[in-house]
Protein backbone atom coordinates (compact mmCIF):
# COMPACT_ATOMS: atom_id res chain seq x y z
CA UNK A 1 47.16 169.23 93.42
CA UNK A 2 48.60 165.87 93.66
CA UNK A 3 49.18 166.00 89.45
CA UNK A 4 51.28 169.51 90.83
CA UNK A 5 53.20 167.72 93.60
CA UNK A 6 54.29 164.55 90.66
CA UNK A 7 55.29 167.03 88.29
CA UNK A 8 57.46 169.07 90.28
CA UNK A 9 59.22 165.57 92.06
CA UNK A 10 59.35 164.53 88.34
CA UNK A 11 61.27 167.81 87.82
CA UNK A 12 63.49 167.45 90.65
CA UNK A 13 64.42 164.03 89.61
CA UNK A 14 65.37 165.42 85.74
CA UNK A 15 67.58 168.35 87.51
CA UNK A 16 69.46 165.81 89.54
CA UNK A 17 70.50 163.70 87.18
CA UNK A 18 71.50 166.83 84.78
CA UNK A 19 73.56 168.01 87.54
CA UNK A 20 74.89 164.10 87.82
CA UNK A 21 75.89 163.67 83.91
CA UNK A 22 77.42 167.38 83.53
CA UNK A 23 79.50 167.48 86.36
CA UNK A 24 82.67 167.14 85.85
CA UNK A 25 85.33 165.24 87.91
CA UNK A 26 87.14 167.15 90.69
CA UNK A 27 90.86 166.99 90.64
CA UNK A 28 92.59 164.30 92.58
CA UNK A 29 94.72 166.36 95.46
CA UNK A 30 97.77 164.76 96.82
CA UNK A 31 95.85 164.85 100.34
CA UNK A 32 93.32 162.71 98.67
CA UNK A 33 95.85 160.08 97.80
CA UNK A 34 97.93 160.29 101.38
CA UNK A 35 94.66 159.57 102.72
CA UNK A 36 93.39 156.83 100.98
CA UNK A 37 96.94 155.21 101.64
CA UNK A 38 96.62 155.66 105.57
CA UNK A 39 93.23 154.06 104.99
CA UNK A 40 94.67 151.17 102.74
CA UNK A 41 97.90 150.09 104.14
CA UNK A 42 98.29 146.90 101.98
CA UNK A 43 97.57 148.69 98.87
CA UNK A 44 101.03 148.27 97.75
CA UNK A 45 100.76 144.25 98.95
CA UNK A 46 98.05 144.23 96.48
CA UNK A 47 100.08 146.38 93.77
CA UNK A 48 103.55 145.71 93.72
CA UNK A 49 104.22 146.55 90.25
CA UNK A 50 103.70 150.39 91.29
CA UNK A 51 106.86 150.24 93.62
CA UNK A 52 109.35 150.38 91.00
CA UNK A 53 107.88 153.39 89.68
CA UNK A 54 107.77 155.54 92.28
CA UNK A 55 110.57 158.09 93.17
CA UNK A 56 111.66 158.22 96.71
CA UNK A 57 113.22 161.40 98.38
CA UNK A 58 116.91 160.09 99.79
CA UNK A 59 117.30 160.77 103.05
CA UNK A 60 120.67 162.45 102.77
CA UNK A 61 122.35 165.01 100.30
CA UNK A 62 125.92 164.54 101.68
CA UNK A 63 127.97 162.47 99.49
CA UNK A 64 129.60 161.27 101.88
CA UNK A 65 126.97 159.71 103.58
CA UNK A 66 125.50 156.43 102.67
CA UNK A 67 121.42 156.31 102.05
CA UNK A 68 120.95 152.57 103.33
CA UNK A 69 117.29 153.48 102.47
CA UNK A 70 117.55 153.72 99.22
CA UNK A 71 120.05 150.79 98.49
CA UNK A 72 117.22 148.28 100.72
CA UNK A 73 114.57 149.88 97.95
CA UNK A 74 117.06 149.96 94.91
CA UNK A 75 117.33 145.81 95.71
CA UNK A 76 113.49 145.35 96.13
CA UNK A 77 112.89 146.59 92.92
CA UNK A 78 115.40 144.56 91.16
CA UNK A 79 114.11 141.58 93.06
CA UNK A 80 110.74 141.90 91.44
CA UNK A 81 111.78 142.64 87.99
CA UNK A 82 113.68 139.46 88.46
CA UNK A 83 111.10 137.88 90.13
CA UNK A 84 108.79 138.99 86.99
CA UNK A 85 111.30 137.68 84.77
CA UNK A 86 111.80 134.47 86.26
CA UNK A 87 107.79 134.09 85.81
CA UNK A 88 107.92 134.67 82.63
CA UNK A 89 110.75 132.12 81.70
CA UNK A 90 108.78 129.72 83.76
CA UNK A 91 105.51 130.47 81.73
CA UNK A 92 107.28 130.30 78.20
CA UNK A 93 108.91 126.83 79.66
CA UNK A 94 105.11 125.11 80.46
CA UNK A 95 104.28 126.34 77.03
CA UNK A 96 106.96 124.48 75.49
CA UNK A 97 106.46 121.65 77.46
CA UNK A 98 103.17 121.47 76.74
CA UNK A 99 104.11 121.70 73.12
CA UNK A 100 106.61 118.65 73.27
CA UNK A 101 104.52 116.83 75.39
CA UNK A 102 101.35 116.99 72.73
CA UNK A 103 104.20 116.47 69.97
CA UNK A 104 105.53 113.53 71.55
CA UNK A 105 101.56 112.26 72.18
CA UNK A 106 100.99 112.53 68.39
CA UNK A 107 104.29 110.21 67.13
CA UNK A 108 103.22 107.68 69.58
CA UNK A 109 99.50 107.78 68.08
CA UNK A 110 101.38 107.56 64.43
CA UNK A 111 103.40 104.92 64.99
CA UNK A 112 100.90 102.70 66.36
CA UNK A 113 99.04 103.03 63.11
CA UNK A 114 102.28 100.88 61.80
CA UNK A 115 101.54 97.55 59.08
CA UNK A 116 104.26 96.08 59.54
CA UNK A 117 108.42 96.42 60.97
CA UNK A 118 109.44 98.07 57.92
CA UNK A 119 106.40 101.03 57.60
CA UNK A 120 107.15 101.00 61.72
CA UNK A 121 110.67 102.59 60.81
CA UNK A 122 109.89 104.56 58.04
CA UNK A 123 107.44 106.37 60.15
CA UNK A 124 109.77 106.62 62.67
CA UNK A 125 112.61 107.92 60.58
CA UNK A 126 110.57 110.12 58.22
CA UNK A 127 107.38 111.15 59.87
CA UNK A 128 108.09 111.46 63.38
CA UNK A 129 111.46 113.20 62.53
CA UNK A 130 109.45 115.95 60.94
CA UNK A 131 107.20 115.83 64.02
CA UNK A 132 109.30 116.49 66.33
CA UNK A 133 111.54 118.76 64.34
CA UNK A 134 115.06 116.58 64.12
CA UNK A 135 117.12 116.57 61.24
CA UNK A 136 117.45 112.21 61.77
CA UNK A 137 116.17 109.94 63.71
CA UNK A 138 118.10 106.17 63.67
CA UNK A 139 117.89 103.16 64.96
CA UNK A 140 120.08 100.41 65.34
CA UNK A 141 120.79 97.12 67.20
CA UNK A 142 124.02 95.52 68.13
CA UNK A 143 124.61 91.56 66.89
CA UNK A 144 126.12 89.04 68.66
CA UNK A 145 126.36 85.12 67.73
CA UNK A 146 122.47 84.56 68.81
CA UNK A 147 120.55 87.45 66.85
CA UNK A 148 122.27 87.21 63.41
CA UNK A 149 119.58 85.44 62.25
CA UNK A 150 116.89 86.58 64.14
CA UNK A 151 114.00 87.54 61.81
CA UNK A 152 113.08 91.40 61.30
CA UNK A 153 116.45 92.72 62.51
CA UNK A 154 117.50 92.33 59.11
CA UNK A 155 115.03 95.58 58.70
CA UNK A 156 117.76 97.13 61.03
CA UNK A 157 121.60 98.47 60.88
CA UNK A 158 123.77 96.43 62.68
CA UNK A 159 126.37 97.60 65.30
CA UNK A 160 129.83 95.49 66.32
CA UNK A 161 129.84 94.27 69.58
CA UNK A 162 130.31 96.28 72.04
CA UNK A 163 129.82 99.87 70.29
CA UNK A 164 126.74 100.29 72.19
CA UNK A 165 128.30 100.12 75.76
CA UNK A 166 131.31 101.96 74.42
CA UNK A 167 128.75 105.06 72.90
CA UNK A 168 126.65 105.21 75.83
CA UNK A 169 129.55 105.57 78.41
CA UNK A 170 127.37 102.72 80.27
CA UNK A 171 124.47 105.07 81.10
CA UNK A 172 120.68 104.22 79.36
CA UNK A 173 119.87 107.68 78.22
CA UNK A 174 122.49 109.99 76.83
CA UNK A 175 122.27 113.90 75.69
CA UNK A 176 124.98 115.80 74.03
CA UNK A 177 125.22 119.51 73.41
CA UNK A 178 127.47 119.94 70.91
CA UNK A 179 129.41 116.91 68.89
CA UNK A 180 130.55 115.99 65.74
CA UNK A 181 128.16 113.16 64.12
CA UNK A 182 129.07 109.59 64.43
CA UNK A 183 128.85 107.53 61.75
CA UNK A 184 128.28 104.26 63.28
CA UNK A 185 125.25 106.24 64.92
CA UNK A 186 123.72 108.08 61.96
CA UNK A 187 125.64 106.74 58.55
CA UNK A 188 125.32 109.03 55.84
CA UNK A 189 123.62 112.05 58.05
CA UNK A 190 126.33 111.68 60.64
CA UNK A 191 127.80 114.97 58.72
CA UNK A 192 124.45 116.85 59.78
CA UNK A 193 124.77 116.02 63.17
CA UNK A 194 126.03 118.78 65.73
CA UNK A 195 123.81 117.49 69.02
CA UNK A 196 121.52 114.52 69.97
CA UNK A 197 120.01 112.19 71.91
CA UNK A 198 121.01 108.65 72.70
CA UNK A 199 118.58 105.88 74.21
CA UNK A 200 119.54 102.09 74.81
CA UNK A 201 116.77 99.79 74.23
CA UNK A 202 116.67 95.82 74.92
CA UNK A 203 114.57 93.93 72.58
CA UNK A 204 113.59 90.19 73.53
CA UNK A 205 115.55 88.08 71.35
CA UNK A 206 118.34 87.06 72.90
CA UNK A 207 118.62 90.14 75.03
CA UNK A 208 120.00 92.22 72.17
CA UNK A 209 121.03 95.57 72.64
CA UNK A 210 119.54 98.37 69.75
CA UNK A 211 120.60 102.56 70.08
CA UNK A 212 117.70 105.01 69.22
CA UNK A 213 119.21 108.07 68.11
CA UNK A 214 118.17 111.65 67.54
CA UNK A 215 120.70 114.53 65.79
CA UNK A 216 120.06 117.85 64.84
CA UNK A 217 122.46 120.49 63.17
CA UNK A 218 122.29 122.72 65.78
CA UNK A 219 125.00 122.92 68.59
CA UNK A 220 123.24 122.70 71.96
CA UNK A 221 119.62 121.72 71.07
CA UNK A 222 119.99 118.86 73.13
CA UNK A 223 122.01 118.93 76.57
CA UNK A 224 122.96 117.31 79.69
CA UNK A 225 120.60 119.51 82.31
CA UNK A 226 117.15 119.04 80.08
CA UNK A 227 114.67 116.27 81.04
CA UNK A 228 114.39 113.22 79.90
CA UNK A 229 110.78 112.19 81.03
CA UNK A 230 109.11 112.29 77.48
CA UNK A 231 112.00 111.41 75.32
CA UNK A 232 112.32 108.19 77.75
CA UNK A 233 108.41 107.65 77.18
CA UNK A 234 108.64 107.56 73.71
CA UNK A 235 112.00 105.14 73.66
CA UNK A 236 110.02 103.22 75.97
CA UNK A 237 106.86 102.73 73.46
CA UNK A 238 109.55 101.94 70.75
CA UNK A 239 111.26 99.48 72.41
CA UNK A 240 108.10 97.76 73.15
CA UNK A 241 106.32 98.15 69.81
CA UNK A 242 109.48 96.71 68.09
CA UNK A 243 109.24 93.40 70.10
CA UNK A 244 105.70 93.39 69.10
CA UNK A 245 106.83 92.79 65.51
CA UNK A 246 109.61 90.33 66.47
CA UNK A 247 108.38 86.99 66.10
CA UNK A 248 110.13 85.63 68.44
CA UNK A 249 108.86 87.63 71.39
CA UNK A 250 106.43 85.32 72.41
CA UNK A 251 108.52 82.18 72.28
């Protein structure tokens, strides 16, 4: 009897879940959905992406008569599709700032791996150029009766008096969007040159002013709303590897 009685529970048990696995869905009614949204108010709080693609009945068929409705619902969906855009421009902008920044990480980790003043600027000039994607990277320091004969800035071009000041408009950090090359800057690659950067650095002997200078060929690469905050980090470690190798630092 009690062998009977498992069996047929058994049997039961099988029939349900038959019934279960070869039912098929019923179809959602639109009374289903207008009730679940009475009962879930802030669904559309939690989706906002659905509100732009729903279709709302205006209010009005007269022409002449203005659906104010509609216009306050036209605006909220362009408001998030622009407020989707601008998250998206923001997004792409910490990727590329994340890019420079690691970029900018890996020339200072390169140049630190410099013998002597010379390999220090041809890593600078040929290595980190290609690092950081620039068509030329120069540097050069300005003489004056005191640093002529300073040792080591022989390794370096040498700017008149007072081109630095003149160049640099009397600011310490200068970007340009879209120039013609100087040649006092870059020499031979000023042709190249349609933007850059400009940083004033001070090295120790005798206060002497040097110009570290980035160009690329392309109009607008570098310009005057973009920050500075890495590009000023690396000028910084320059400035202060290149007294390193000047003897006369430490005098």
């Amino acid at each position: 009897m009690g062998k009977n009685r498992a069996i047929n529970s058994l049997e039961f048990i099988l029939a349900m879940g038959s019934n279960v696995h070869n039912s098929t869905p019923s179809p959602l009614l639109a009374s289903d959905v207008v009730d679940y949204l009475r009962h879930n108010p802030d669904f559309f709080i939690h989706h906002p992406d659905l509100l732009h693609k729903l279709t709302f009945p205006e209010r009005f068929m007269d022409g002449n008569i203005v659906d104010l409705q509609k216009i306050v619902l036209d605006k909220l969906r362009h408001d998030f599709t622009q407020l989707q855009v601008n998250q998206e421009t923001l997004l792409a902008n910490s990727r590329d700032n994340l890019s420079t920044q690691n970029k900018i990480h890996q020339a200072i980790l390169l140049l630190l791996t410099a013998t002597d003043l010379s390999n220090f600027i041809d890593l600078l000039k040929v290595d980190v150029a290609v690092l950081l994607d620039v068509d030329v990277i120069n540097l050069s320091f300005e003489e004056n009766k005191l640093n002529v004969e300073t040792p080591l800035l022989v390794e370096l071009p040498r700017l008149p008096s007072g081109t630095i000041h003149a160049v640099m408009q009397g600011v310490g950090f200068l970007l340009r969007d879209e120039i013609i090359g100087d040649s006092r800057i870059f020499g031979n690659m000023a042709g190249v040159v349609r933007s850059d950067a400009l940083m004033r650095l001070t090295l120790k002997p005798q206060n002497t002013q040097a110009i570290l200078a980035f160009g690329v060929r392309h109009p607008g690469y570098f310009h005057a709303g973009q920050g500075i905050e890495l590009l000023n980090f690396l000028a910084r470690i320059i400035e202060y590897c290149l007294n390193l190798w000047i003897p006369t630092f430490n005098k």
